[in-house]
N, C-alpha and C. Protein backbone atom coordinates (compact mmCIF):
# COMPACT_ATOMS: atom_id res chain seq x y z
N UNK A 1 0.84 -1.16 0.00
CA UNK A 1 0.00 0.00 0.00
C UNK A 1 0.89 1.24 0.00
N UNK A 2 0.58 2.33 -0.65
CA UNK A 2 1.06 3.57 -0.62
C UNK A 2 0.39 4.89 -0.21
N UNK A 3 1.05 5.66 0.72
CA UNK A 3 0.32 6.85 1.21
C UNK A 3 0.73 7.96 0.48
N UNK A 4 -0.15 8.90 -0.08
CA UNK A 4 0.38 10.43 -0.56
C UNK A 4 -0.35 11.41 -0.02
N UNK A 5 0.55 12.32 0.08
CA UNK A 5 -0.02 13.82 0.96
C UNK A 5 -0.15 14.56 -0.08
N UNK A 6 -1.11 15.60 -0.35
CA UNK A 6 -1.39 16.92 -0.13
C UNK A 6 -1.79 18.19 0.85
N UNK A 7 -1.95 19.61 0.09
CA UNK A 7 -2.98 19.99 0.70
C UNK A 7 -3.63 21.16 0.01
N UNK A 8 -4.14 21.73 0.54
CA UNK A 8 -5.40 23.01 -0.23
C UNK A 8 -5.81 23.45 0.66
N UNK A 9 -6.22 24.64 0.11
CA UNK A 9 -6.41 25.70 0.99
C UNK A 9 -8.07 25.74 1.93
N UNK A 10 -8.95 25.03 1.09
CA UNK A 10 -10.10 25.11 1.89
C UNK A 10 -10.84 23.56 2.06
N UNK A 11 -12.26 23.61 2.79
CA UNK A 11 -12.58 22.46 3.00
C UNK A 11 -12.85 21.95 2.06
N UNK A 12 -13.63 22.69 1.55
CA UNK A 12 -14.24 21.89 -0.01
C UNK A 12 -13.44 21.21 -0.91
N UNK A 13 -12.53 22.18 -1.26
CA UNK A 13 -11.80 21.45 -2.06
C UNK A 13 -10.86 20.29 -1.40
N UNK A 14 -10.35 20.16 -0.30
CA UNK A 14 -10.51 18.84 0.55
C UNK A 14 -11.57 17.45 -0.12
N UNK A 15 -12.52 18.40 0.63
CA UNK A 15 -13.62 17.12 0.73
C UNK A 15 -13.75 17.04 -1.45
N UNK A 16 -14.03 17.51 -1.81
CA UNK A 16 -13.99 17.48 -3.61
C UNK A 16 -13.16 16.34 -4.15
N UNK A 17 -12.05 16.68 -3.65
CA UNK A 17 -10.69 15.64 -3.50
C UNK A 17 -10.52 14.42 -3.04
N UNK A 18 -11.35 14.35 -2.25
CA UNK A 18 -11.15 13.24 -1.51
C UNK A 18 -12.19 12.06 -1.78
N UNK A 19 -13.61 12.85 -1.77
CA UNK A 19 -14.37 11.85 -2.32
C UNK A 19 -14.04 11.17 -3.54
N UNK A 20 -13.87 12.72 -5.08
CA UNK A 20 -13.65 12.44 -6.34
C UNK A 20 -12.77 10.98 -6.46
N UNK A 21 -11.79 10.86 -5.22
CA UNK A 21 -10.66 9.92 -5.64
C UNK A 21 -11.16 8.56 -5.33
N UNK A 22 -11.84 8.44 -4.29
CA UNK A 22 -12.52 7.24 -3.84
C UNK A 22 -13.96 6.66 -5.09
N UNK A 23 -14.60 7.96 -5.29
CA UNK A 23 -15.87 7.35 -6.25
C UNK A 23 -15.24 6.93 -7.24
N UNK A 24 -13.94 7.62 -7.78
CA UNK A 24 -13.27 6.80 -9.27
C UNK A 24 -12.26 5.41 -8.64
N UNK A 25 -12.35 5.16 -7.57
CA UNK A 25 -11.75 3.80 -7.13
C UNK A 25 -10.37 3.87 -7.27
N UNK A 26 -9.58 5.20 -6.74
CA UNK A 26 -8.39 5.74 -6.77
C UNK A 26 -7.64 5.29 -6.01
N UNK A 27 -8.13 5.71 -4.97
CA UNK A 27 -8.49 5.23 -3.56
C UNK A 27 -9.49 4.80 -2.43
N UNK A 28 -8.45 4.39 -1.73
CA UNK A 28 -9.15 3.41 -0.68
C UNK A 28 -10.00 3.67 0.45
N UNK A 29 -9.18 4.82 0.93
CA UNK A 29 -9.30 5.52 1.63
C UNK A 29 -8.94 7.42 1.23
N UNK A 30 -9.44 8.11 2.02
CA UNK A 30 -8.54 9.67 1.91
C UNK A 30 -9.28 10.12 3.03
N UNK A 31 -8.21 10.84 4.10
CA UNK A 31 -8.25 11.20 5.24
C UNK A 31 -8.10 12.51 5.36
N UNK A 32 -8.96 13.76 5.42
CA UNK A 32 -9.09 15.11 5.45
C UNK A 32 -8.58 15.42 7.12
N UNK A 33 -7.31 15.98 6.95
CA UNK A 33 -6.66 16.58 8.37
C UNK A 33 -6.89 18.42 8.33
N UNK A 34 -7.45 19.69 9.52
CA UNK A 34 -6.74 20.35 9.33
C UNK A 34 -8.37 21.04 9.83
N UNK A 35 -8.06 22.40 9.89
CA UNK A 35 -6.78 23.52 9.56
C UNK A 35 -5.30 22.93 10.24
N UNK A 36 -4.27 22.86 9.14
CA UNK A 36 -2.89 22.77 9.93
C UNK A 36 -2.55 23.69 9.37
N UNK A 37 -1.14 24.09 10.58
CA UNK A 37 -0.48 25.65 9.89
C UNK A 37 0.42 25.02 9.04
N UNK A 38 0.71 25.88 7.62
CA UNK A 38 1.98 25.32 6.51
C UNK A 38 3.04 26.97 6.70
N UNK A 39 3.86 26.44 6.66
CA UNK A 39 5.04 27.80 6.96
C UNK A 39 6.09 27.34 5.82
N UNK A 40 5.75 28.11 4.34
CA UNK A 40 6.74 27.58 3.49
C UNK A 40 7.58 29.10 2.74
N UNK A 41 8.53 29.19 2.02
CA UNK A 41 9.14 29.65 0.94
C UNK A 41 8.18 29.77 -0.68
N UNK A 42 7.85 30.97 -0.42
CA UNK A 42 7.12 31.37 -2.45
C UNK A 42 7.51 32.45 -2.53
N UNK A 43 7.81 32.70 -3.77
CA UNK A 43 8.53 34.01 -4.20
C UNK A 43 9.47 34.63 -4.13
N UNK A 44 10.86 33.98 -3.15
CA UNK A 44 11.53 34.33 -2.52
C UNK A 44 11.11 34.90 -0.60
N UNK A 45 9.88 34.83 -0.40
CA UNK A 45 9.79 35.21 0.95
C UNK A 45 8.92 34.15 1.79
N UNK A 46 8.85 33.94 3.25
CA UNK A 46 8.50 32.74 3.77
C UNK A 46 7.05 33.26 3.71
N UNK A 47 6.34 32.47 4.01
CA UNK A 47 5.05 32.50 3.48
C UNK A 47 4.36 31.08 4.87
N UNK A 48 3.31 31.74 5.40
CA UNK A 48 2.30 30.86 6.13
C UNK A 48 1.08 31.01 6.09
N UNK A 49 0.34 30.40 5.83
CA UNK A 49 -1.27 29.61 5.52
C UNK A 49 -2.30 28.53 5.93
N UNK A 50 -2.95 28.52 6.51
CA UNK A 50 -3.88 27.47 7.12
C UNK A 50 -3.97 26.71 5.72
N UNK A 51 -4.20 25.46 5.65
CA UNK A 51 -4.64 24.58 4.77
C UNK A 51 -5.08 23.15 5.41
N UNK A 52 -5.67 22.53 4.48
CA UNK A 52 -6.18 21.13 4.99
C UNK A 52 -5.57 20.14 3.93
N UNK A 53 -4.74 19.30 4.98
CA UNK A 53 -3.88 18.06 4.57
C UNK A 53 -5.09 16.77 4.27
N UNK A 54 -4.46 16.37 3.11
CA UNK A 54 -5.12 15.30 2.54
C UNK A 54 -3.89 13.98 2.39
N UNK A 55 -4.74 12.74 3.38
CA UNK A 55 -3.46 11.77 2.82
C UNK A 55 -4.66 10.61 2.18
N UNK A 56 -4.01 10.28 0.81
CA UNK A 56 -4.53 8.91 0.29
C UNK A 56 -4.00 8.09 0.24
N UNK A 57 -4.73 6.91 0.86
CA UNK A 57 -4.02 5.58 0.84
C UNK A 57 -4.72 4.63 -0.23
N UNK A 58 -3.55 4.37 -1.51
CA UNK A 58 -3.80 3.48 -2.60
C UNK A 58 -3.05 2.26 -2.53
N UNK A 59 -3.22 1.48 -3.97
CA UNK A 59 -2.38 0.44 -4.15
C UNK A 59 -1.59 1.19 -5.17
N UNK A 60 -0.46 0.21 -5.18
CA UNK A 60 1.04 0.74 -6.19
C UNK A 60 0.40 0.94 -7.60
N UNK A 61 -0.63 -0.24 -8.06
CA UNK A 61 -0.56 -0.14 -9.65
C UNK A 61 -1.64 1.24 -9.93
N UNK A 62 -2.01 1.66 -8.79
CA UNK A 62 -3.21 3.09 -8.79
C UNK A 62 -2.27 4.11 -9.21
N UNK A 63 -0.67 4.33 -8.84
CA UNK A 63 0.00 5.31 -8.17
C UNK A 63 0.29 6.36 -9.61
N UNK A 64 0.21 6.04 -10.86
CA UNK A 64 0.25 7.00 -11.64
C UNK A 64 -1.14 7.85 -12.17
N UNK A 65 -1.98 6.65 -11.83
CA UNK A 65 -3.24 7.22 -12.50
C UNK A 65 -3.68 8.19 -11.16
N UNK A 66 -3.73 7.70 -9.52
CA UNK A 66 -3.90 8.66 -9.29
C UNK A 66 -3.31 10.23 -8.77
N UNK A 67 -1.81 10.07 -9.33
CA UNK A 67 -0.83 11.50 -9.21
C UNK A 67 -1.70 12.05 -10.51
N UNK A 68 -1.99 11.36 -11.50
CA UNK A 68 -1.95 12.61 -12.75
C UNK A 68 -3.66 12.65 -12.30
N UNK A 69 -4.70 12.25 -11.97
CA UNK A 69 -6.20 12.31 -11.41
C UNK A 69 -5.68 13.43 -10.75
N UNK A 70 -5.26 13.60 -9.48
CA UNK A 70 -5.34 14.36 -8.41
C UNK A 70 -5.14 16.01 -8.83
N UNK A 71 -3.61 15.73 -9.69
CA UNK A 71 -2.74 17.05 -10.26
C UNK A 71 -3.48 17.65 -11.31
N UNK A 72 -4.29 16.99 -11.81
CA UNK A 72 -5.72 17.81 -12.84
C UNK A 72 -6.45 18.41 -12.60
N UNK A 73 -6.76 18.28 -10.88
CA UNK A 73 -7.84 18.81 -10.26
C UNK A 73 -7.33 19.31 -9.22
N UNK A 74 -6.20 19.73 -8.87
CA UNK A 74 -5.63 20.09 -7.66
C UNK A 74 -5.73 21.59 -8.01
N UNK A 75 -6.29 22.91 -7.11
CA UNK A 75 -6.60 24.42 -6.96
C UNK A 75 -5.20 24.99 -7.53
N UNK A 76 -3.87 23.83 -6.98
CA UNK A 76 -2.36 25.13 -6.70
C UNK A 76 -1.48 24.36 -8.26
N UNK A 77 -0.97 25.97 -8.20
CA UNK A 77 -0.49 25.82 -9.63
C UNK A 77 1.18 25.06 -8.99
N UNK A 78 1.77 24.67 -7.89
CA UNK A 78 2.55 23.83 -7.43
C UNK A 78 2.26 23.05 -6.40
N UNK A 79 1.18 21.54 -6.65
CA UNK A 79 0.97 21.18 -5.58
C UNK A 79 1.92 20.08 -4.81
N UNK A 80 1.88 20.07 -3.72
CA UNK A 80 2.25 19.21 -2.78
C UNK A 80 1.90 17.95 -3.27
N UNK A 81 2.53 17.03 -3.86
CA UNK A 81 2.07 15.54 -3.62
C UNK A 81 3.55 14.59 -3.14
N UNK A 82 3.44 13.95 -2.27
CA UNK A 82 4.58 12.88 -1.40
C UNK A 82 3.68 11.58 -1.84
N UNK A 83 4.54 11.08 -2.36
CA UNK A 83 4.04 9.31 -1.87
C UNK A 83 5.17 8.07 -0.97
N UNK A 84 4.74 7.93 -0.27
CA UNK A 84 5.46 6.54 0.86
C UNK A 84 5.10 5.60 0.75
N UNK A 85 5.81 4.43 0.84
CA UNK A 85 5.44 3.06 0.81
C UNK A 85 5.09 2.39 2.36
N UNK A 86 3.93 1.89 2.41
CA UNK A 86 3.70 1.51 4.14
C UNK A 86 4.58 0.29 4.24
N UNK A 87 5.30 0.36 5.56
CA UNK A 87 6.04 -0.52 6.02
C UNK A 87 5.79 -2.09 5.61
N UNK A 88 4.47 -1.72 6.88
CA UNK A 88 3.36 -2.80 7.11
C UNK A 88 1.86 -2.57 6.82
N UNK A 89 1.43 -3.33 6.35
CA UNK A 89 -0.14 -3.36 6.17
C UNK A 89 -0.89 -4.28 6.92
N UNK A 90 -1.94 -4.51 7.53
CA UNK A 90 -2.40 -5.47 7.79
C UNK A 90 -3.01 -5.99 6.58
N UNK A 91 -2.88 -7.66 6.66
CA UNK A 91 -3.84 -8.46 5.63
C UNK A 91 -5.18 -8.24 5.49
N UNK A 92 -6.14 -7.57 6.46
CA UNK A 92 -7.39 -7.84 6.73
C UNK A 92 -7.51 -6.14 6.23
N UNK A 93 -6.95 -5.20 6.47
CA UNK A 93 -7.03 -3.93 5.72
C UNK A 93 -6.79 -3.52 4.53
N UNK A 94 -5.27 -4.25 4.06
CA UNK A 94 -5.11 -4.66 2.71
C UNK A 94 -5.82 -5.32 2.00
N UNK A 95 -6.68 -6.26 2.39
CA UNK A 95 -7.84 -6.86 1.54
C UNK A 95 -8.71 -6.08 1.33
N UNK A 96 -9.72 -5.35 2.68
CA UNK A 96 -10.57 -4.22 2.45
C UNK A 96 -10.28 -2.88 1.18
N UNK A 97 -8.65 -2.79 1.40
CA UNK A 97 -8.43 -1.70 -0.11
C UNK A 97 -8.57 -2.54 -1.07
N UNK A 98 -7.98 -3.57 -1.05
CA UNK A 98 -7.65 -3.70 -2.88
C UNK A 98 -9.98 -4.39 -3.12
N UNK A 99 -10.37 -4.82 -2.44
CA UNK A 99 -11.65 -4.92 -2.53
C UNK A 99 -12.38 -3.37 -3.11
N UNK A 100 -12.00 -2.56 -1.88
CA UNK A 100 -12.55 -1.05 -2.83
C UNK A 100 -12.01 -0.04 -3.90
N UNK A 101 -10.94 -0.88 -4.15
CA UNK A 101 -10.37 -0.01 -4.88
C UNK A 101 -10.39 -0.37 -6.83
N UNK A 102 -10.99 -1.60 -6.57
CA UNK A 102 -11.75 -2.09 -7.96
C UNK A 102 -12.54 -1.73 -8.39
N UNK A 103 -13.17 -1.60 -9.03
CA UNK A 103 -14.44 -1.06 -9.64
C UNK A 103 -15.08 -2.65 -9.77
N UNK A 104 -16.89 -2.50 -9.65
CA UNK A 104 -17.49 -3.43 -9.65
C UNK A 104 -17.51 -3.95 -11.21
N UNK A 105 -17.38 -4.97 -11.65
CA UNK A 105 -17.62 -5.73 -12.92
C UNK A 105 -18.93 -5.41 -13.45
N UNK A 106 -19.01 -5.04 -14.53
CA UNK A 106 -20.19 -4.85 -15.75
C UNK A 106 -20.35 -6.11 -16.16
N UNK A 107 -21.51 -5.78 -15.54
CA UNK A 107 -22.68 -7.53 -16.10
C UNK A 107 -22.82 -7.21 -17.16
N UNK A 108 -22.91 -8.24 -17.99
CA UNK A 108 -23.86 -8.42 -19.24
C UNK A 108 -24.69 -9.32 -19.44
N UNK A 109 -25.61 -8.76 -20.42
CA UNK A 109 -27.12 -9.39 -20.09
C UNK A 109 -27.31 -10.51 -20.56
N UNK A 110 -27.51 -11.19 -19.76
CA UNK A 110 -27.85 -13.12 -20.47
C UNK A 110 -28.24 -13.14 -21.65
N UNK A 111 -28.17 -13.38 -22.50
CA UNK A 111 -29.30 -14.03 -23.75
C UNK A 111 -30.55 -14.69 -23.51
N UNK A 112 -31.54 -14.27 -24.25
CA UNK A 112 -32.56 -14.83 -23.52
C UNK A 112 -32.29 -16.44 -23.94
N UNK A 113 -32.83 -17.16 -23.38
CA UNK A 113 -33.15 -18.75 -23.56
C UNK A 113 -33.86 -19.32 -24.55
């Protein structure tokens, strides 16, 4: 399993983010943290801002589709994205992702008889 951070500046776009990634089966999970304070460098001068941290937890073969998903729809014209590899997973949680993180199979319709 792999974790990636962002963040953005308001809730919505949080919550926008977070769902969007889960209803397209991006992820597994996404965990909306915050207001946290960010104290960074733009423009040459330090710069601090409330924002709300977003971490998603995917599987590896998700990990391009959902950097370039996220970075399409992300507010900042330089966003934050980290990805980590989890140490450990549990089996019984790791099953629960890769279960939601499929998309359900398209039936097709019997023939009639």
């Amino acid at each position: 399993m792999l974790l990636a951070w962002t963040t953005v500046a308001t809730s919505e776009d949080a919550s926008r983010l977070a769902r969007g990634a889960v209803e397209a089966h991006l992820a597994a999970c996404v965990q909306v943290d915050g207001p946290v304070a960010s104290h960074y460098r733009w423009g040459g001068k330090v710069e601090s801002a409330q924002e709300y941290r977003l971490m998603f937890k995917f599987l590896p073969e998700l990990a391009a589709e959902l950097e370039s998903w996220v970075l399409a729809r992300h507010p900042y014209d330089t966003p934050e994205w980290v990805v980590v590899r989890a140490e450990h997973v549990s089996e019984k949680y790791l099953s629960w992702a890769r279960g939601t993180s499929t998309p359900a199979p398209l039936h097709k319709s019997q023939p009639p008889a």
